[in-house]
PDB file of N, CA and C in Angstrom:
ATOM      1  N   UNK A   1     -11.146   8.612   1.361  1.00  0.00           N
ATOM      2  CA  UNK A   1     -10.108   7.784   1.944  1.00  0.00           C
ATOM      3  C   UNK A   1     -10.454   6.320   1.674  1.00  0.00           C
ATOM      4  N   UNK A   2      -9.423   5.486   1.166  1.00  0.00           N
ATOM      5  CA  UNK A   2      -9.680   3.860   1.141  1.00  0.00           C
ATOM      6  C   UNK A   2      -8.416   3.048   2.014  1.00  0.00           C
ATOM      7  N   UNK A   3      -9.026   2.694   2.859  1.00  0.00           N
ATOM      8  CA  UNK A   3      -8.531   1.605   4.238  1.00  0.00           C
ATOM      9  C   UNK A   3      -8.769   0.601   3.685  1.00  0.00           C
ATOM     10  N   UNK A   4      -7.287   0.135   3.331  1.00  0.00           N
ATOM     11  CA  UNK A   4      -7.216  -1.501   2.848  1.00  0.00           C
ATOM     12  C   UNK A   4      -6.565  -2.524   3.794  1.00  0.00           C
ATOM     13  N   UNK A   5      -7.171  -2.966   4.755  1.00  0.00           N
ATOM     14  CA  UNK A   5      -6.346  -4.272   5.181  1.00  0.00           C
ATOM     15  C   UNK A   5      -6.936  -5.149   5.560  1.00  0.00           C
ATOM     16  N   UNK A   6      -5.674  -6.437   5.589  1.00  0.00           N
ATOM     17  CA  UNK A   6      -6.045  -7.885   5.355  1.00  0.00           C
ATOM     18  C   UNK A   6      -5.982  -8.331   3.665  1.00  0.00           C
ATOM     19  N   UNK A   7      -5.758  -7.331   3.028  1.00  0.00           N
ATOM     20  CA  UNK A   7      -6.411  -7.539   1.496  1.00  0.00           C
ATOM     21  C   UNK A   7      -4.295  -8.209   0.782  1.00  0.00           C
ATOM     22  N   UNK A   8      -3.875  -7.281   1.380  1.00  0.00           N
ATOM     23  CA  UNK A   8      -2.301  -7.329   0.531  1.00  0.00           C
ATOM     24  C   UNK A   8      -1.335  -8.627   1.543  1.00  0.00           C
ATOM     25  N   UNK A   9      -1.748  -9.326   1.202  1.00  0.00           N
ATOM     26  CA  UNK A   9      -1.182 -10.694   1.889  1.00  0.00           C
ATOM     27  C   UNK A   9      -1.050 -11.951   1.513  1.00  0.00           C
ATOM     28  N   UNK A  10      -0.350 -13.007   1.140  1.00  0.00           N
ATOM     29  CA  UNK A  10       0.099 -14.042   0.400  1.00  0.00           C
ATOM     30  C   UNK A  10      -1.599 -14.437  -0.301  1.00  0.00           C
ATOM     31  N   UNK A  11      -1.854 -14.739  -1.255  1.00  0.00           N
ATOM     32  CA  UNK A  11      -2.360 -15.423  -2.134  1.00  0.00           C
ATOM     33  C   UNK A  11      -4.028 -14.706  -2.319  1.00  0.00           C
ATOM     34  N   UNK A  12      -3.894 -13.386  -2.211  1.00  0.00           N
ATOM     35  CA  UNK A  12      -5.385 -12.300  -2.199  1.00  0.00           C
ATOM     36  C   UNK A  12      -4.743 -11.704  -3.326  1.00  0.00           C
ATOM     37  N   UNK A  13      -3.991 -10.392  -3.011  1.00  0.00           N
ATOM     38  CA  UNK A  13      -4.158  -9.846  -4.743  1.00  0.00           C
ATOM     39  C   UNK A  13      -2.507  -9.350  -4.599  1.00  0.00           C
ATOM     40  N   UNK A  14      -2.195  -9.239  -5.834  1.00  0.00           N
ATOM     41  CA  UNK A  14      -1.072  -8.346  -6.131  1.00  0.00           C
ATOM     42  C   UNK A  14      -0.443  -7.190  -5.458  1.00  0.00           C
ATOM     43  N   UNK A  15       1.029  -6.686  -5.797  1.00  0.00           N
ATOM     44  CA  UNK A  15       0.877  -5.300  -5.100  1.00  0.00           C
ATOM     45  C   UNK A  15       0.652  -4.261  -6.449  1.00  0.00           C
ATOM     46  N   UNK A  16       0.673  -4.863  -7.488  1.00  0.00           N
ATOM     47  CA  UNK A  16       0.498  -3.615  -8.378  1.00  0.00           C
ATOM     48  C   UNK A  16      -1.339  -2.999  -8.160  1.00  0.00           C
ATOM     49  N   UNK A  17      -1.949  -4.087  -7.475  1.00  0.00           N
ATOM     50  CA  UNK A  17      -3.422  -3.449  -7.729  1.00  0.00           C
ATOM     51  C   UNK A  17      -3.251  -2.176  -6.263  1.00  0.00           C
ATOM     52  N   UNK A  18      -2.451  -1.561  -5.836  1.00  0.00           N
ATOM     53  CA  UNK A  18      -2.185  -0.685  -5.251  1.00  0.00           C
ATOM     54  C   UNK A  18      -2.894   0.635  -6.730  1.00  0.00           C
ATOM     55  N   UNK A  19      -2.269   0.331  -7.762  1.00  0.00           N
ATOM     56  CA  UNK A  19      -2.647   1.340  -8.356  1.00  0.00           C
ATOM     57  C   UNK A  19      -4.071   1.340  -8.502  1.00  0.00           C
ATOM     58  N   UNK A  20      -4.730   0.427  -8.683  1.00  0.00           N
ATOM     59  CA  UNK A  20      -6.301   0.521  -8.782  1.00  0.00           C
ATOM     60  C   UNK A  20      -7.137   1.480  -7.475  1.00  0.00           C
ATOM     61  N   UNK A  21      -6.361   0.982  -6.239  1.00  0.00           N
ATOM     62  CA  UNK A  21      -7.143   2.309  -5.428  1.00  0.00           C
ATOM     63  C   UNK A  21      -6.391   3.180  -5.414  1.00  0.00           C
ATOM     64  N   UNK A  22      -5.809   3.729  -6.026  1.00  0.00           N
ATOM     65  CA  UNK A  22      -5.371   5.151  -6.107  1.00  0.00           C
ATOM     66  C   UNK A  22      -6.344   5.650  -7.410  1.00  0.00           C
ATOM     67  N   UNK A  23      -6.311   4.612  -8.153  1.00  0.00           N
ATOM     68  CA  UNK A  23      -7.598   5.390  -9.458  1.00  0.00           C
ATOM     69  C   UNK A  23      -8.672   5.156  -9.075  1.00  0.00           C
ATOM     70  N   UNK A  24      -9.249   4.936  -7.764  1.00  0.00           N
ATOM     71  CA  UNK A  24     -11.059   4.971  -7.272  1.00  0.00           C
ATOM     72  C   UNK A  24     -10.989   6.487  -6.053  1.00  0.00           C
ATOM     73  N   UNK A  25      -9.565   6.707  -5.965  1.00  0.00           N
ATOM     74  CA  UNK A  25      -9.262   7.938  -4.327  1.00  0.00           C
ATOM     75  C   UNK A  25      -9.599   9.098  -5.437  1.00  0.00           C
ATOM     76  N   UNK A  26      -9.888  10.167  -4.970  1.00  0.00           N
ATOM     77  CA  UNK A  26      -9.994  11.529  -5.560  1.00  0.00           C
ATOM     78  C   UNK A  26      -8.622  12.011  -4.845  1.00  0.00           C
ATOM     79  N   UNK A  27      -8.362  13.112  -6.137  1.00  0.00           N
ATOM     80  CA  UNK A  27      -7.077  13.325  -5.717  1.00  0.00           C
ATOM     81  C   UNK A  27      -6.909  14.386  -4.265  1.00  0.00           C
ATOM     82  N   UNK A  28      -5.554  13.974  -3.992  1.00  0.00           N
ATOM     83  CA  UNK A  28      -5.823  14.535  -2.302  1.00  0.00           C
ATOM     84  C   UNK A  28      -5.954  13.524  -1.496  1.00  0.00           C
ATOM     85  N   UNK A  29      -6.539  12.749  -1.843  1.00  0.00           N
ATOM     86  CA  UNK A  29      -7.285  11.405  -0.126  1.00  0.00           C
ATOM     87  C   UNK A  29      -6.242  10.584  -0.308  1.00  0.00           C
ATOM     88  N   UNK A  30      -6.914  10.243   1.123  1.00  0.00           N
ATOM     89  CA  UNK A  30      -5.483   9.143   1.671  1.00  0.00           C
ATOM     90  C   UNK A  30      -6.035   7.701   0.864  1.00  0.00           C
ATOM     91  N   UNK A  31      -5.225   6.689   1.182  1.00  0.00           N
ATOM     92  CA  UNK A  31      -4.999   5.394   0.832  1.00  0.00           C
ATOM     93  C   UNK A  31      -4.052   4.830   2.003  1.00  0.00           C
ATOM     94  N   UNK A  32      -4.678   3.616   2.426  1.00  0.00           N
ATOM     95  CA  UNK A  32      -4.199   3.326   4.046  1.00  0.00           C
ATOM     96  C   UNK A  32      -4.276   1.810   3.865  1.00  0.00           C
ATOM     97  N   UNK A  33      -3.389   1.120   3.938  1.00  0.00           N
ATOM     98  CA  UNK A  33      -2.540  -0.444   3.315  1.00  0.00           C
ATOM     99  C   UNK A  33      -2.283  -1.091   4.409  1.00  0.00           C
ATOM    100  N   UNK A  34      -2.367  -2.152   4.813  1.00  0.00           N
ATOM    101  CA  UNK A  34      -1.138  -2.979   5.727  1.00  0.00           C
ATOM    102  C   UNK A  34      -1.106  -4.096   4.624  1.00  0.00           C
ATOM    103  N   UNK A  35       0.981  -4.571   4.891  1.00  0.00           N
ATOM    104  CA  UNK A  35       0.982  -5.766   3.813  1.00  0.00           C
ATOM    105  C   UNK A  35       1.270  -6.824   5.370  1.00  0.00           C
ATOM    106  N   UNK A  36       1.156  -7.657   5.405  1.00  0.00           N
ATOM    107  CA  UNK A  36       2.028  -8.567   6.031  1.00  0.00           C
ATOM    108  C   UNK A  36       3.208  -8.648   6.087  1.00  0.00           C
ATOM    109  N   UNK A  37       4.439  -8.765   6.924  1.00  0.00           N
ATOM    110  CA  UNK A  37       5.680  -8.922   6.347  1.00  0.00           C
ATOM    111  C   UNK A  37       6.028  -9.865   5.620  1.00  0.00           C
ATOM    112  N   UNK A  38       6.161 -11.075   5.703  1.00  0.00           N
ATOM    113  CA  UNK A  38       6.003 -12.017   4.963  1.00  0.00           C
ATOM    114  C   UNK A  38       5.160 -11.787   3.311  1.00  0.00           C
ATOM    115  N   UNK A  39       4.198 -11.197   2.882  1.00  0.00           N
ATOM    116  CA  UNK A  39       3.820 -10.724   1.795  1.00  0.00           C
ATOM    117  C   UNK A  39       5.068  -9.667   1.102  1.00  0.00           C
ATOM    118  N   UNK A  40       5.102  -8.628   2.194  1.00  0.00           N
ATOM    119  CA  UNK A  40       5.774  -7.542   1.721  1.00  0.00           C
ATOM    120  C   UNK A  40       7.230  -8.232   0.754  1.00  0.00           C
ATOM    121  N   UNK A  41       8.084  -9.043   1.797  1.00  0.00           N
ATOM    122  CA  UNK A  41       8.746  -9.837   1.493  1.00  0.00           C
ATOM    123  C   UNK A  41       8.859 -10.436   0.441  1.00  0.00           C
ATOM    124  N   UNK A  42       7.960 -11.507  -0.018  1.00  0.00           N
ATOM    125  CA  UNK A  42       7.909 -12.398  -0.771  1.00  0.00           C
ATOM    126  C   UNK A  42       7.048 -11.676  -2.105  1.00  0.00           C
ATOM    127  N   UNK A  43       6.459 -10.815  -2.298  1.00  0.00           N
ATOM    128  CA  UNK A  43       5.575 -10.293  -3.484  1.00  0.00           C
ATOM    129  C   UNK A  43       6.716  -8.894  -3.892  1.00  0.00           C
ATOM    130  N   UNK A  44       7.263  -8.540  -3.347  1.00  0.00           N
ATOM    131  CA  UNK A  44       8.497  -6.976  -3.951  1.00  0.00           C
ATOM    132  C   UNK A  44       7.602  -6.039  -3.517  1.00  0.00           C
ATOM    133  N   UNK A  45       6.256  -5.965  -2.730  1.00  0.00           N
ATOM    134  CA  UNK A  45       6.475  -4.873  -2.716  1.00  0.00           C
ATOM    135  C   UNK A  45       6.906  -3.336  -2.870  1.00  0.00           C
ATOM    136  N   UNK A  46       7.925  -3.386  -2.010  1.00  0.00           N
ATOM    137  CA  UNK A  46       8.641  -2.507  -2.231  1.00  0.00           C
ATOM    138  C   UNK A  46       8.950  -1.500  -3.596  1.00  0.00           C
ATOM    139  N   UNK A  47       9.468  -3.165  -4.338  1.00  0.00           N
ATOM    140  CA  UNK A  47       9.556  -2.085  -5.954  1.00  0.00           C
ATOM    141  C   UNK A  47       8.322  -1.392  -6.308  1.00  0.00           C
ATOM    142  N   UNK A  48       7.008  -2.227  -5.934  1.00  0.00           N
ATOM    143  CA  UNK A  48       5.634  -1.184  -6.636  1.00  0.00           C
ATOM    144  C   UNK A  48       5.495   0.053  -5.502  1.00  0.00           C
ATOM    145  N   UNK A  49       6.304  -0.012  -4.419  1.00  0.00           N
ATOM    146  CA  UNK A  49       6.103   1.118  -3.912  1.00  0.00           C
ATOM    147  C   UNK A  49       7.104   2.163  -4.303  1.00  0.00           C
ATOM    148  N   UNK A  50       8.213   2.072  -4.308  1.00  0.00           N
ATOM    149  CA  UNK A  50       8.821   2.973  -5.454  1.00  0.00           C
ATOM    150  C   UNK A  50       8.659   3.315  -6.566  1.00  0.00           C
ATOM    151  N   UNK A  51       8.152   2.402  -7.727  1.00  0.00           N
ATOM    152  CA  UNK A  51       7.473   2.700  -8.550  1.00  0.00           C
ATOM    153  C   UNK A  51       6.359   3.509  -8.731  1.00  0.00           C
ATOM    154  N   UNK A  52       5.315   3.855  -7.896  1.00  0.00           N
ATOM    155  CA  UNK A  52       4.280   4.613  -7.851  1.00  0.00           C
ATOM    156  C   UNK A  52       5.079   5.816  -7.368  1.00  0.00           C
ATOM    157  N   UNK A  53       5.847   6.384  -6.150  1.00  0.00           N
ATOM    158  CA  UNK A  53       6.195   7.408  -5.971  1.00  0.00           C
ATOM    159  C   UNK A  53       7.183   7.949  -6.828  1.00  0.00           C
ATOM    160  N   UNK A  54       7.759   6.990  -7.396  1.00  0.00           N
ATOM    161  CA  UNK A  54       8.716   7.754  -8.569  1.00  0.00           C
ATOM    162  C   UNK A  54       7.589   8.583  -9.367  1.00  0.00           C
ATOM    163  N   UNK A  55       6.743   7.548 -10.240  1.00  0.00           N
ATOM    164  CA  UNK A  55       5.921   7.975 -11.426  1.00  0.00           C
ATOM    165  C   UNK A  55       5.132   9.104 -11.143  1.00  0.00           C
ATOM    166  N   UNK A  56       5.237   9.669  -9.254  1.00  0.00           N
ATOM    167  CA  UNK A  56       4.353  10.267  -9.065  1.00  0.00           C
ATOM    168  C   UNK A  56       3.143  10.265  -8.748  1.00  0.00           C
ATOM    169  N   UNK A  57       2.644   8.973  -9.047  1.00  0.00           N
ATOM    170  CA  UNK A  57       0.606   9.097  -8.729  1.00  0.00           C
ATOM    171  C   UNK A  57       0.433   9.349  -7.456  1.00  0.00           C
ATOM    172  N   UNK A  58       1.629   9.135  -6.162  1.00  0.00           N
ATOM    173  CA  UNK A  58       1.032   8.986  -4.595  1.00  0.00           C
ATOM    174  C   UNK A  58       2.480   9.899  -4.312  1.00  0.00           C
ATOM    175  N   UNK A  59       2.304  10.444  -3.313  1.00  0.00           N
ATOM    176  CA  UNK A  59       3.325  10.406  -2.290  1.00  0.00           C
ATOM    177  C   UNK A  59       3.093   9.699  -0.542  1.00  0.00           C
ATOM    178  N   UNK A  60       4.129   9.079  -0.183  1.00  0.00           N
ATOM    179  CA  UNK A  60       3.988   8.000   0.818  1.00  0.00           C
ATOM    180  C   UNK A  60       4.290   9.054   2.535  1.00  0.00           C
ATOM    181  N   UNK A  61       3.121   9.061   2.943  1.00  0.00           N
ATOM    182  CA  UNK A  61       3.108   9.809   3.734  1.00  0.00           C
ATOM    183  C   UNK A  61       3.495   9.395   5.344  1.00  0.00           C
ATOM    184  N   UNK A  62       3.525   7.687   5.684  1.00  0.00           N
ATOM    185  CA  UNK A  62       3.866   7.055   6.646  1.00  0.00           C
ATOM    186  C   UNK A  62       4.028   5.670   5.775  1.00  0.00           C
ATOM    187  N   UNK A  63       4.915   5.849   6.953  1.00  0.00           N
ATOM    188  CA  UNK A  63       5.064   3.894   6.723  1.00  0.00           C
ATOM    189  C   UNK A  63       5.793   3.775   8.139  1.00  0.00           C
ATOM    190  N   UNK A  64       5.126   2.688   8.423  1.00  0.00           N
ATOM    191  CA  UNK A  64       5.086   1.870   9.854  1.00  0.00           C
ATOM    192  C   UNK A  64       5.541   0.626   9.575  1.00  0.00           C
ATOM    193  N   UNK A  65       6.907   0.461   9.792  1.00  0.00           N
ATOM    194  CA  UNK A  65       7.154  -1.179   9.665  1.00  0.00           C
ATOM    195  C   UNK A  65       7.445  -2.315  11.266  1.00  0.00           C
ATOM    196  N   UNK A  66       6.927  -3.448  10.714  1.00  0.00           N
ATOM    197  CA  UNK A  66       6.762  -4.662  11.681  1.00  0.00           C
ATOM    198  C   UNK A  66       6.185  -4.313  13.086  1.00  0.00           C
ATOM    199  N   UNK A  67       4.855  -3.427  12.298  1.00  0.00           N
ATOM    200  CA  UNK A  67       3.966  -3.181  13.667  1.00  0.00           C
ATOM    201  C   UNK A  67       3.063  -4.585  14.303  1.00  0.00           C
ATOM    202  N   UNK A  68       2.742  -4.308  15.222  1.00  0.00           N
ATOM    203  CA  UNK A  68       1.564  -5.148  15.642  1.00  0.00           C
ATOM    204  C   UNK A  68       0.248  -5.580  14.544  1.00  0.00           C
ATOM    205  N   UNK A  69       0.151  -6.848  14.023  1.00  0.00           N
ATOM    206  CA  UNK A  69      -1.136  -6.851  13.454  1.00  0.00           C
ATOM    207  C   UNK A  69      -1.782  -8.006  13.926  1.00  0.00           C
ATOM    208  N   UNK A  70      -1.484  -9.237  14.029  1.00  0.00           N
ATOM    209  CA  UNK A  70      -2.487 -10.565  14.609  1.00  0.00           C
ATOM    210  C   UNK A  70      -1.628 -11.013  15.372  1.00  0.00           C
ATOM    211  N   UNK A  71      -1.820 -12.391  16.226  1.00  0.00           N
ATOM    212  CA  UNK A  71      -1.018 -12.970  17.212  1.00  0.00           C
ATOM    213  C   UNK A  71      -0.131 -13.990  16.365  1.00  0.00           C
ATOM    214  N   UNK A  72      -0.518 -14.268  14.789  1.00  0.00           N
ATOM    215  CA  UNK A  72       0.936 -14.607  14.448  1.00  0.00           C
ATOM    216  C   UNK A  72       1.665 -13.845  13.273  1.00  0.00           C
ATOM    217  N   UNK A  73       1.765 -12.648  13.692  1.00  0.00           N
ATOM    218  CA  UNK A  73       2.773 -11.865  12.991  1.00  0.00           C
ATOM    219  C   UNK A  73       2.292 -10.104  12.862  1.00  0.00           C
ATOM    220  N   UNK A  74       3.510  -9.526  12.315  1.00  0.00           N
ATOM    221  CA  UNK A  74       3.466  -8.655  12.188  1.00  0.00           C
ATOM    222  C   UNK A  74       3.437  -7.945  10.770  1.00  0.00           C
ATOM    223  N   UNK A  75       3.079  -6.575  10.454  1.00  0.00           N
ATOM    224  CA  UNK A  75       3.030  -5.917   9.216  1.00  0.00           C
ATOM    225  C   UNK A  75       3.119  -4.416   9.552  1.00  0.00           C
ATOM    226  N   UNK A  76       3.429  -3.977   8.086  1.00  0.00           N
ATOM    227  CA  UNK A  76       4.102  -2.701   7.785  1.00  0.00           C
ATOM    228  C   UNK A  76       2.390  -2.096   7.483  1.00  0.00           C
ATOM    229  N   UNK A  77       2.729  -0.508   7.722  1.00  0.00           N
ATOM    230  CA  UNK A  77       1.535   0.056   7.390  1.00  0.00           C
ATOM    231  C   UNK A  77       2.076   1.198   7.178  1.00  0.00           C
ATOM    232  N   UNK A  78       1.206   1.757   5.501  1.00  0.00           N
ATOM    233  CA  UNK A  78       1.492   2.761   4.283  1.00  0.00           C
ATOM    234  C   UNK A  78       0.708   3.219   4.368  1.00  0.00           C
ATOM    235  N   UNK A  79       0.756   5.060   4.329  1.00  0.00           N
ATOM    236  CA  UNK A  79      -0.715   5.845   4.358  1.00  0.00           C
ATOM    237  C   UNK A  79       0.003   6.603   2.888  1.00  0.00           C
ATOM    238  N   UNK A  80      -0.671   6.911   1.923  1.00  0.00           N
ATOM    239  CA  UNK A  80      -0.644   7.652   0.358  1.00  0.00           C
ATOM    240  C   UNK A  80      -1.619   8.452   0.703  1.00  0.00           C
ATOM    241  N   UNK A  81      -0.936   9.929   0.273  1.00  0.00           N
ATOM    242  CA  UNK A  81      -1.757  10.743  -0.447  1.00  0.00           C
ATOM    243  C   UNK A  81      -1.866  10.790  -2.152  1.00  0.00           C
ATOM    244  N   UNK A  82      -2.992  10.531  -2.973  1.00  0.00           N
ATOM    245  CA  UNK A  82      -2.934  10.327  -4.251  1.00  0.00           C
ATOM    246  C   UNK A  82      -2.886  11.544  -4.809  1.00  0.00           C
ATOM    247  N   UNK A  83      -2.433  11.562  -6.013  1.00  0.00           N
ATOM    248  CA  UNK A  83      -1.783  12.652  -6.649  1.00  0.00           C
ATOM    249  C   UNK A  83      -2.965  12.817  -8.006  1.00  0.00           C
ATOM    250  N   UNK A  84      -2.643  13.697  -8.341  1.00  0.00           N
ATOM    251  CA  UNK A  84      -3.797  14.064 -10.124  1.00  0.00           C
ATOM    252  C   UNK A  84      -3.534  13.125 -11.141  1.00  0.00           C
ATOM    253  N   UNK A  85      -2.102  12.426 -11.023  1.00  0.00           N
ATOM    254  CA  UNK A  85      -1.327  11.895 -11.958  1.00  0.00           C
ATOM    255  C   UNK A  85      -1.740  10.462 -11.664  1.00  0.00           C
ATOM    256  N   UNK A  86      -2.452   9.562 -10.668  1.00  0.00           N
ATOM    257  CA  UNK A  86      -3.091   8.528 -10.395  1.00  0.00           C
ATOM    258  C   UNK A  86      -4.260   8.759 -11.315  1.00  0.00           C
ATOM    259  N   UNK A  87      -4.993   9.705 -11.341  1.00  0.00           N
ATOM    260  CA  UNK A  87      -6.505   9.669 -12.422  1.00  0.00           C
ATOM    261  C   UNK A  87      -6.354   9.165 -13.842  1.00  0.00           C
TER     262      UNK A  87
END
């Protein structure tokens, strides 16, 4: 399992490096994200998250949006199971 947060948020990394921990997960394990909303927002997100479940490497097993994360703001939280097709 790889628990990523704090990491996907204005000016740290991309959302395509989503695919990079799906190619360090063995297939089967989770992958566990929070973006910021404001990130989610402003970086598309979204499209790299459709993009990966289209292509197949993950299927998106939760998503939690505009949960609780710090006292100034909130974020979405993505749990992936990675697929064979991530390797």
């Amino acid at each position: 399992m790889v628990l990523c947060r704090g990491v996907f948020t204005s000016g740290h990394v991309p959302p395509d490096t989503l695919l990079r921990l799906f190619e360090m997960t063995v297939k089967g394990g989770l992958v566990i994200v929070s973006t910021r909303t404001a990130y989610y927002e402003q970086m598309h997100y979204q499209d790299v998250n459709d993009q990966i479940i289209a292509q197949g490497k993950a299927a998106l097993l939760l998503n939690l949006r505009d949960a609780p994360y710090t006292n100034d703001g909130n974020a979405h939280y993505w749990v992936y199971a990675v697929s064979s097709q991530a390797l």
